[in-house]
C-alpha atoms as a PDB file:
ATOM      1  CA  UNK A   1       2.811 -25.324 -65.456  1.00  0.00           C
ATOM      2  CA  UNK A   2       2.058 -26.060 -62.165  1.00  0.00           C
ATOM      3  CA  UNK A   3       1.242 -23.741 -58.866  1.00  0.00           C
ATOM      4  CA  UNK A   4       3.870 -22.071 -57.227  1.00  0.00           C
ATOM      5  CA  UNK A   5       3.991 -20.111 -53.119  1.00  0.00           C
ATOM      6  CA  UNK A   6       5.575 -16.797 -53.571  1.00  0.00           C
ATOM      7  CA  UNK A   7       8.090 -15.727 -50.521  1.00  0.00           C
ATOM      8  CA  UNK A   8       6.910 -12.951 -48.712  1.00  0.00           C
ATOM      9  CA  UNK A   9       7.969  -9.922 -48.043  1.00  0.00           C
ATOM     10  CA  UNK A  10       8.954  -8.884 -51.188  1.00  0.00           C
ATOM     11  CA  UNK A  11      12.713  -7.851 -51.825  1.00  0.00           C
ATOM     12  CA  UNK A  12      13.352  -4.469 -49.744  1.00  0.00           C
ATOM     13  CA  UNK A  13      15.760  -3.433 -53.193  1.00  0.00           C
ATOM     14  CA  UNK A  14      12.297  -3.116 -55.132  1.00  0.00           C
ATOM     15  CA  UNK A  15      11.176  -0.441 -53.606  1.00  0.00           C
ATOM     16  CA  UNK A  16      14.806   1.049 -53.616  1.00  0.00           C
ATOM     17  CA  UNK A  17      15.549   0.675 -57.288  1.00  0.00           C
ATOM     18  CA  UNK A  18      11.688   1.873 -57.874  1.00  0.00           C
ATOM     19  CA  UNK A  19      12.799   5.652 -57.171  1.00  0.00           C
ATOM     20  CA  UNK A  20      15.893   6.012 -58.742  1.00  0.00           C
ATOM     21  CA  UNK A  21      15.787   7.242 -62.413  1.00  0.00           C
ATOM     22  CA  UNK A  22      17.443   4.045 -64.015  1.00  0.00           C
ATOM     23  CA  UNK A  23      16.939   1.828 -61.422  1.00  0.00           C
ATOM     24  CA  UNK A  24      17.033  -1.935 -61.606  1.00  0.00           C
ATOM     25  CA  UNK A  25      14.578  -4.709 -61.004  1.00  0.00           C
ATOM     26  CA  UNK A  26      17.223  -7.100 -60.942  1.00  0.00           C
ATOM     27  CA  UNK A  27      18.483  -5.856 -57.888  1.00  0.00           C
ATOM     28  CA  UNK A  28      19.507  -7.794 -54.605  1.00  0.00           C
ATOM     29  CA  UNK A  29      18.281 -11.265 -53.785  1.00  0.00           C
ATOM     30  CA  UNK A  30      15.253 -11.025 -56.574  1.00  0.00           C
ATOM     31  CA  UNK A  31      16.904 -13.045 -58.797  1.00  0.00           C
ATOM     32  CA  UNK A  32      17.777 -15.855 -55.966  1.00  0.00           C
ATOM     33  CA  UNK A  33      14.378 -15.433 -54.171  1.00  0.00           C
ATOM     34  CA  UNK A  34      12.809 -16.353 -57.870  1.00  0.00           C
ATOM     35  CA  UNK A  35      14.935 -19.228 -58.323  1.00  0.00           C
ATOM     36  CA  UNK A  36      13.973 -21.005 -54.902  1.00  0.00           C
ATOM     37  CA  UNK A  37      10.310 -19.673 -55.095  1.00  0.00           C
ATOM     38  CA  UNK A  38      10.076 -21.495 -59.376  1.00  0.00           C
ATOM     39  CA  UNK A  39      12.253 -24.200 -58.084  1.00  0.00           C
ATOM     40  CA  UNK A  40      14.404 -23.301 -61.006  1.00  0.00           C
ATOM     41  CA  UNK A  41      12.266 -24.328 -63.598  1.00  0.00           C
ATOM     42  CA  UNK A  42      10.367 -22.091 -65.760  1.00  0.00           C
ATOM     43  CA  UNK A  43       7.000 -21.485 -64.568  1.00  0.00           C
ATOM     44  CA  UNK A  44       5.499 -21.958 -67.848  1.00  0.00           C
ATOM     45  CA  UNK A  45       6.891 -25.064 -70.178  1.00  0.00           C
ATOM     46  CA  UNK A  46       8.181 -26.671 -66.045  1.00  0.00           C
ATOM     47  CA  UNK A  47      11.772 -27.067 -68.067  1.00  0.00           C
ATOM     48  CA  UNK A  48      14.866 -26.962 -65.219  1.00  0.00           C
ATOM     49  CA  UNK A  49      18.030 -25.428 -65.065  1.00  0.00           C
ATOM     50  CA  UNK A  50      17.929 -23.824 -67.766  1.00  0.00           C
ATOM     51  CA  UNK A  51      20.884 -21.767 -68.175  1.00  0.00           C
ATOM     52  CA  UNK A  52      18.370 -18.782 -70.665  1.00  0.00           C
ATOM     53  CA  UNK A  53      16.342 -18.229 -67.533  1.00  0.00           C
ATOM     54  CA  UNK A  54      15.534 -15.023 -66.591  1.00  0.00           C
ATOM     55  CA  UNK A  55      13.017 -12.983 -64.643  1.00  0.00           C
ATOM     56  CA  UNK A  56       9.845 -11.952 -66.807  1.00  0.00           C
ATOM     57  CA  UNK A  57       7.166 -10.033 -66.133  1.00  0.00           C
ATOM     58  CA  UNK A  58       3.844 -11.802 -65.677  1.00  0.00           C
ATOM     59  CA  UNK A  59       1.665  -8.698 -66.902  1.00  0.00           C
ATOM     60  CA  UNK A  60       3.922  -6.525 -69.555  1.00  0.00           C
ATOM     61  CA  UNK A  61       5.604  -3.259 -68.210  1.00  0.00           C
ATOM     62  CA  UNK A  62       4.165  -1.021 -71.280  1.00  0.00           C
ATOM     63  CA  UNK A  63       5.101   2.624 -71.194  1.00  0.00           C
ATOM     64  CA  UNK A  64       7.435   2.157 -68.165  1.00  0.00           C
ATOM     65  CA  UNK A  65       4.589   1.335 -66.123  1.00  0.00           C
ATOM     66  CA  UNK A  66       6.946   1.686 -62.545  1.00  0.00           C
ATOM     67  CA  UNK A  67       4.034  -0.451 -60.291  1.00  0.00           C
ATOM     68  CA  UNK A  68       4.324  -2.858 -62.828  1.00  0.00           C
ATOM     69  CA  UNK A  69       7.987  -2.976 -63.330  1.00  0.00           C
ATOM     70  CA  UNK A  70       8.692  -3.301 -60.110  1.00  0.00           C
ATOM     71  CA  UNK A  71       6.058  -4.740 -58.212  1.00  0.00           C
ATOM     72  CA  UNK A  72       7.059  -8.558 -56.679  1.00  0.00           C
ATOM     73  CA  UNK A  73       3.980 -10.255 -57.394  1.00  0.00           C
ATOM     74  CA  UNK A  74       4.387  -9.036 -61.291  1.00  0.00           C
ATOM     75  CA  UNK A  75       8.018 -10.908 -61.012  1.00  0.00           C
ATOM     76  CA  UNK A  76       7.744 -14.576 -62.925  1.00  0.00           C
ATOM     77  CA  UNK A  77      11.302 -16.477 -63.826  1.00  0.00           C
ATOM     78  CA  UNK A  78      11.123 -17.851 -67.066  1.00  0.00           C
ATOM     79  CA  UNK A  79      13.328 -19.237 -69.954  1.00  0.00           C
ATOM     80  CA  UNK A  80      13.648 -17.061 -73.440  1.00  0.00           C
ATOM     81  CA  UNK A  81      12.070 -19.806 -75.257  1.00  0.00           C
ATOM     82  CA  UNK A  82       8.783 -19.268 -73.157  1.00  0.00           C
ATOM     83  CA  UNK A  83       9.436 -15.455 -72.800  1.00  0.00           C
ATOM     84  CA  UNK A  84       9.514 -14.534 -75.821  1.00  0.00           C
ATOM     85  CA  UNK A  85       6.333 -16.901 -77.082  1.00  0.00           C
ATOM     86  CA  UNK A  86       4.339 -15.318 -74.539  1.00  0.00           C
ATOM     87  CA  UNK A  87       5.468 -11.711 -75.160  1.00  0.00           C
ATOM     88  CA  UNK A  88       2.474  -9.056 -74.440  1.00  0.00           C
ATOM     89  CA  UNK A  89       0.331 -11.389 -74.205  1.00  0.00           C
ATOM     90  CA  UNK A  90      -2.457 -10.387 -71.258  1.00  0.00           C
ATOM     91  CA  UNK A  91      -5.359 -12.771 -69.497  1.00  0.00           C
ATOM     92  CA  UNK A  92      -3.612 -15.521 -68.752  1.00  0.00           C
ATOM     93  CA  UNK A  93      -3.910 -18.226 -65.371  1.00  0.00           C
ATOM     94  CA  UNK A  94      -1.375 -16.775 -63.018  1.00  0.00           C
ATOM     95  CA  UNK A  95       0.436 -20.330 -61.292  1.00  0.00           C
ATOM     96  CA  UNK A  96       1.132 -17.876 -58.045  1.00  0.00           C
ATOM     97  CA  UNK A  97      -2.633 -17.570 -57.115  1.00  0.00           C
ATOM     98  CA  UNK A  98      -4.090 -20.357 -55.199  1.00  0.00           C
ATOM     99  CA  UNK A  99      -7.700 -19.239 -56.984  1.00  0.00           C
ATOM    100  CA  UNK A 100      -6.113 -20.200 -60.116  1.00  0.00           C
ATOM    101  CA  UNK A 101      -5.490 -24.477 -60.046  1.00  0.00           C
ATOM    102  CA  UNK A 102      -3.627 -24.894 -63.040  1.00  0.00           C
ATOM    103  CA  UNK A 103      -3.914 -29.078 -63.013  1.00  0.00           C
ATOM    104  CA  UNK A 104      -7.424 -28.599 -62.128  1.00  0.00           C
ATOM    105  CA  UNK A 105      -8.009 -26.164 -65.350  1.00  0.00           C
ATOM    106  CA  UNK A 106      -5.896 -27.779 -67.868  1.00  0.00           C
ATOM    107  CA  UNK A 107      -4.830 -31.235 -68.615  1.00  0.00           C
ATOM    108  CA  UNK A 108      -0.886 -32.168 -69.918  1.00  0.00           C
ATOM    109  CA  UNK A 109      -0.570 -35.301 -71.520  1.00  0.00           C
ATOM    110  CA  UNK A 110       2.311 -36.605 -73.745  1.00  0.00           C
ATOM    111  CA  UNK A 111       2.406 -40.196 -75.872  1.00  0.00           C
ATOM    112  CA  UNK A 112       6.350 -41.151 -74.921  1.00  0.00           C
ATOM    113  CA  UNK A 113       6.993 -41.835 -78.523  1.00  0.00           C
ATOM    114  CA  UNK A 114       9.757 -40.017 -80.604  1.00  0.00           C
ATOM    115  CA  UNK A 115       7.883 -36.699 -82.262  1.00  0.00           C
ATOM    116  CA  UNK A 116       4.970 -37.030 -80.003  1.00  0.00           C
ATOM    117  CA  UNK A 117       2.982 -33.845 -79.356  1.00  0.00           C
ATOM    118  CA  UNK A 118       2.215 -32.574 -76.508  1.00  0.00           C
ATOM    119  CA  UNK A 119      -1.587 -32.212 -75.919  1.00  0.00           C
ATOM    120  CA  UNK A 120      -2.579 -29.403 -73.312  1.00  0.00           C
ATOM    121  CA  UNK A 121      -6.595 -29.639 -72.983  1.00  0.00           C
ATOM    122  CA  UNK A 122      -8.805 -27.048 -71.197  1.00  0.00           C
ATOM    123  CA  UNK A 123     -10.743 -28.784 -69.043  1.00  0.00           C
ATOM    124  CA  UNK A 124     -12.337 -25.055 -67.827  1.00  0.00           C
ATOM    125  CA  UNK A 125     -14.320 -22.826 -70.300  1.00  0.00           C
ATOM    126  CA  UNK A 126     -13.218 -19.927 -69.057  1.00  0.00           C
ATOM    127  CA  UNK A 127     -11.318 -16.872 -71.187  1.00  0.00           C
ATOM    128  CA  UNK A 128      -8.298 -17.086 -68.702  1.00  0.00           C
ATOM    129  CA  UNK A 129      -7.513 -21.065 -69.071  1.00  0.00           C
ATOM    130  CA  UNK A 130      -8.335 -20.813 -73.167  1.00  0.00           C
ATOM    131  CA  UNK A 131      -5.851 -18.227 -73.160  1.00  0.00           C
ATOM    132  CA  UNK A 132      -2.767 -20.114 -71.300  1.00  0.00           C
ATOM    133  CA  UNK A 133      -3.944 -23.597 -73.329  1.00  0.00           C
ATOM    134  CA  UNK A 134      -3.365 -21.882 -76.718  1.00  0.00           C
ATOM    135  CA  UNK A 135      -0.002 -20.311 -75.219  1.00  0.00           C
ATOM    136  CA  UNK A 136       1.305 -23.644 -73.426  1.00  0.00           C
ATOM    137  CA  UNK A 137       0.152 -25.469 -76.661  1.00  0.00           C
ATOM    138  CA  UNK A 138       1.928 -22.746 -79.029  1.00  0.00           C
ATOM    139  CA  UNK A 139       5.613 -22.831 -76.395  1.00  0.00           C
ATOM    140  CA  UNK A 140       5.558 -27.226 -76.356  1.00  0.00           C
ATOM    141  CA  UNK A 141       4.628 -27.626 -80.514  1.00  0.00           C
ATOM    142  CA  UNK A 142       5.984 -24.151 -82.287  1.00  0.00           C
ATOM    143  CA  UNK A 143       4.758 -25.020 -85.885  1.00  0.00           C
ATOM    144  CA  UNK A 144       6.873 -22.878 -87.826  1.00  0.00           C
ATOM    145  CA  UNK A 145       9.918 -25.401 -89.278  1.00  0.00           C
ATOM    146  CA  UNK A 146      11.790 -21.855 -90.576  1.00  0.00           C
ATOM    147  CA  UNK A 147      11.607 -20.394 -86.603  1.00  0.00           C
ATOM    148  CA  UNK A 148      14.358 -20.761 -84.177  1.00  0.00           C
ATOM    149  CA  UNK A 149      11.537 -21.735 -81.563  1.00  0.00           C
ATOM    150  CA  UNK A 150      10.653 -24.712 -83.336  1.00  0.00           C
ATOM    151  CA  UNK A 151      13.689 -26.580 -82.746  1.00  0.00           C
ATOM    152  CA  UNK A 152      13.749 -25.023 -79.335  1.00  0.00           C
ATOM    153  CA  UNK A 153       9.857 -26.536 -78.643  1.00  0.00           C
ATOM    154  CA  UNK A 154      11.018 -29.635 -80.345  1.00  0.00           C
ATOM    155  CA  UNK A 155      14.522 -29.893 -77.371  1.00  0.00           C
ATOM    156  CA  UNK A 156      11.842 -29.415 -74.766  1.00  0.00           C
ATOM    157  CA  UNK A 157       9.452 -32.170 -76.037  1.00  0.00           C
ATOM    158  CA  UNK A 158      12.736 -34.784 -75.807  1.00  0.00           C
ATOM    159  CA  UNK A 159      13.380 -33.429 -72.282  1.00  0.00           C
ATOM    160  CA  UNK A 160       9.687 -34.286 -71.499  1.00  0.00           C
ATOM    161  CA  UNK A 161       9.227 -37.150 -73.599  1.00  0.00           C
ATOM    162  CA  UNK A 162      12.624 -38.806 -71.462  1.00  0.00           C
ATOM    163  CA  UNK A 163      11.140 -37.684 -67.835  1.00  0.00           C
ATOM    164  CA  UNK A 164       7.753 -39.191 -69.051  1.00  0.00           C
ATOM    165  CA  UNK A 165       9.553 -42.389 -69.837  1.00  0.00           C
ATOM    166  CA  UNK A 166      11.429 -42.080 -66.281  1.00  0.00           C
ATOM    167  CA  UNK A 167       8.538 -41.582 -64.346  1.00  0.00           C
ATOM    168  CA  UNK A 168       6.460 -44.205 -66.344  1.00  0.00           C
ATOM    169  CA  UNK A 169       9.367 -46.728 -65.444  1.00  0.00           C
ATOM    170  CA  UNK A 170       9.218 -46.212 -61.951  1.00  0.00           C
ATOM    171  CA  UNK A 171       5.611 -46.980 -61.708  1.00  0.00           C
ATOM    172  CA  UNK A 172       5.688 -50.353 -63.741  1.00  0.00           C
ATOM    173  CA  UNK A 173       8.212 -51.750 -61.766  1.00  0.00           C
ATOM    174  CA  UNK A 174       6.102 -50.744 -58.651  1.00  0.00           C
ATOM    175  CA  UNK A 175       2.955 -52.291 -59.994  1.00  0.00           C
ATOM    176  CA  UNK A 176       4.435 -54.951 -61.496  1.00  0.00           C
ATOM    177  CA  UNK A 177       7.978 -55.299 -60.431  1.00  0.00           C
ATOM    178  CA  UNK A 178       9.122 -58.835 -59.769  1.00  0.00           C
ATOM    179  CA  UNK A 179      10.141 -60.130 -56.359  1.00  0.00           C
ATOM    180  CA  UNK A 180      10.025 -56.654 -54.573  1.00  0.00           C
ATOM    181  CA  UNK A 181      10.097 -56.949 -50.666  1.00  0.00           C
ATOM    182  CA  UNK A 182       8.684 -53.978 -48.340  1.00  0.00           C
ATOM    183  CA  UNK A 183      11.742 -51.643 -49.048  1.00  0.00           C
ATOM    184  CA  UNK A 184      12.229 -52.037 -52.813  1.00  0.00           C
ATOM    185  CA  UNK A 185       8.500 -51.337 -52.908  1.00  0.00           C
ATOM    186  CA  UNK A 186       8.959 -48.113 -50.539  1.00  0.00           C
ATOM    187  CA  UNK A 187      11.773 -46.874 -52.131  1.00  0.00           C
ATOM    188  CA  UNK A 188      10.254 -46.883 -55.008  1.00  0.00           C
ATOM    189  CA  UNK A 189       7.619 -45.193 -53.431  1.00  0.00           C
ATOM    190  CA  UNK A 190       9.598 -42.205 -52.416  1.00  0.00           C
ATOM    191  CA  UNK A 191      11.499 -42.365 -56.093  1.00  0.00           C
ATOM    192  CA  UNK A 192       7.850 -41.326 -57.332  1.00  0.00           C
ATOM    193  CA  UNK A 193       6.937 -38.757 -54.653  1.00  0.00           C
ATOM    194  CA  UNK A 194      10.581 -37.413 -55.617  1.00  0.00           C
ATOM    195  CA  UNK A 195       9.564 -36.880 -59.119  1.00  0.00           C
ATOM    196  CA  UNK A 196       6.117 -35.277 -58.235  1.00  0.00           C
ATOM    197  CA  UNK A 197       7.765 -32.631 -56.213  1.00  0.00           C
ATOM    198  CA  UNK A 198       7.185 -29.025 -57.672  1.00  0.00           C
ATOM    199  CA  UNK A 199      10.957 -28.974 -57.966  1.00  0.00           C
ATOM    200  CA  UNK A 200      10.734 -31.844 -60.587  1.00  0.00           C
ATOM    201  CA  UNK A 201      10.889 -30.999 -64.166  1.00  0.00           C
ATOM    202  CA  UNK A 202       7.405 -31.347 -66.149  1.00  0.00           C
ATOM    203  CA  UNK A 203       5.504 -31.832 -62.698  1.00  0.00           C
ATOM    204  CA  UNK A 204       2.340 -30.937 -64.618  1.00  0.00           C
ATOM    205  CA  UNK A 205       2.351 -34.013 -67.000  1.00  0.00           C
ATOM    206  CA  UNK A 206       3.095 -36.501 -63.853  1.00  0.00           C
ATOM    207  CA  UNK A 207       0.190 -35.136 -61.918  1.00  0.00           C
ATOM    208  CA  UNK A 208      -1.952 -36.120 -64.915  1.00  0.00           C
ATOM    209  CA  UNK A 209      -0.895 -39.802 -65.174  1.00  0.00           C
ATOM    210  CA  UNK A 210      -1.245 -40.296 -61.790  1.00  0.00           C
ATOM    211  CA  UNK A 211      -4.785 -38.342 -62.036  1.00  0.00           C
ATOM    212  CA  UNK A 212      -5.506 -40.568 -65.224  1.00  0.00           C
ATOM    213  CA  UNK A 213      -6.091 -43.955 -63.197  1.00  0.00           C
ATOM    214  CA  UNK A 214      -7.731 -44.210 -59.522  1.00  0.00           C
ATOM    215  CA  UNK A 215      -5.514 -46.922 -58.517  1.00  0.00           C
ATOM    216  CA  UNK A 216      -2.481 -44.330 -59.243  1.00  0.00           C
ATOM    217  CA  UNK A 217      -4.455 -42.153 -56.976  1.00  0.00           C
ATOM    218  CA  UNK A 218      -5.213 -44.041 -54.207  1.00  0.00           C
ATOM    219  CA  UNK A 219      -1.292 -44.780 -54.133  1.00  0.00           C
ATOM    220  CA  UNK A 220      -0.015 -41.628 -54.835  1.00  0.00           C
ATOM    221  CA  UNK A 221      -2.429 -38.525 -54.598  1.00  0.00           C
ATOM    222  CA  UNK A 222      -0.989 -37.728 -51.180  1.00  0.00           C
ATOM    223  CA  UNK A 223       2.218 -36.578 -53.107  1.00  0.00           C
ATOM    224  CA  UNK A 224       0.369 -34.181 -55.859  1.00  0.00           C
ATOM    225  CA  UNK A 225       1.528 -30.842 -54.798  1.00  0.00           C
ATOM    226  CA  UNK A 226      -0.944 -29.019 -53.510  1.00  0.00           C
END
């Protein structure tokens, strides 16, 4: 989970669809505008292209609640995995407001090891960042062996575990790579920047490796998305 910039203005069709009796929220260009806005990832377990991804709404549309329904900033894109972990659930860090530093508040770390765990660690004390923690923790390691969502927590763990492993890779073989001139070293460079990008999958756990060591930093911070 990392933070996101919302396109503005929102989709004209919103306020369209808003006053017709069975109107849609999946009108227009929302669904596209979502896409490029989440970098097609879903904003809360970072997993792309995922072909279950759909829009969701960040606070829950109870009663027909039309503001809600309808309202842009209330539009999230996320995969039915995460959707339907998170279901009514209220109080939670929203990734689209710059007051709310998700790699600041909460820490993603993963041991690249077959079966690992992720481990998502509050580094805040505040009601908002417990909330997301136990959410985040409950969509990467379902417990429940008889649930469809475990085997669907354990699929994203090997897509993580894999892009750890990637990313890992790239930054032994810049550290400690063997007979690397200026451009293997720079393209190397860029290979890591590449894999920082927001549009990278698991973004979140890669800004915390590089956070975890200040000689990573003083390489590399200028890439953490901001």
């Amino acid at each position: 989970m990392i933070n996101i910039i919302r396109s503005e203005p929102a989709p004209l069709c919103l306020s369209v669809e808003r006053n017709k009796r069975n109107g849609t929220y999946r009108c227009g260009d929302v669904k596209d505008r979502l896409i490029t806005d989440f970098h097609n990832k879903c904003y809360l377990c970072e997993e792309s292209d995922v072909s279950s991804i759909d829009i969701e709404h960040f606070i829950p549309h109870q009663n027909q609640d039309l503001a809600l329904k309808f309202d842009w900033n209330n539009l999230f894109l996320a995969c039915s995995h995460c959707n339907s972990l998170k279901g009514l659930r209220l109080n939670l860090l929203n990734c689209t407001n710059p007051n709310h530093q998700i790699t600041e508040r909460i820490e993603f770390y993963i041991e690249p090891l077959p079966f690992s765990q992720a481990k998502i660690i509050a580094v805040f004390d505040d009601e908002l960042t417990k909330n997301t923690v136990s959410l985040l923790d409950h969509i990467y390691n379902y417990p429940d062996s008889t649930n469809n969502a475990y085997n669907e927590a354990l699929n994203i763990r090997k897509k993580l575990i894999l892009e750890i492993l990637s990313f890992q890779s790239l930054l032994v073989q810049y550290f400690y790579g063997k007979g690397l001139n200026q451009d293997d070293k720079l393209e190397l460079s860029q290979q890591i920047r590449r894999k920082l990008h927001p549009e990278s999958a698991f973004t979140a756990f890669k800004i915390w490796i590089i956070k975890s060591k200040q000689t990573f930093m003083n390489e590399f911070s200028q890439y953490l998305p901001q």
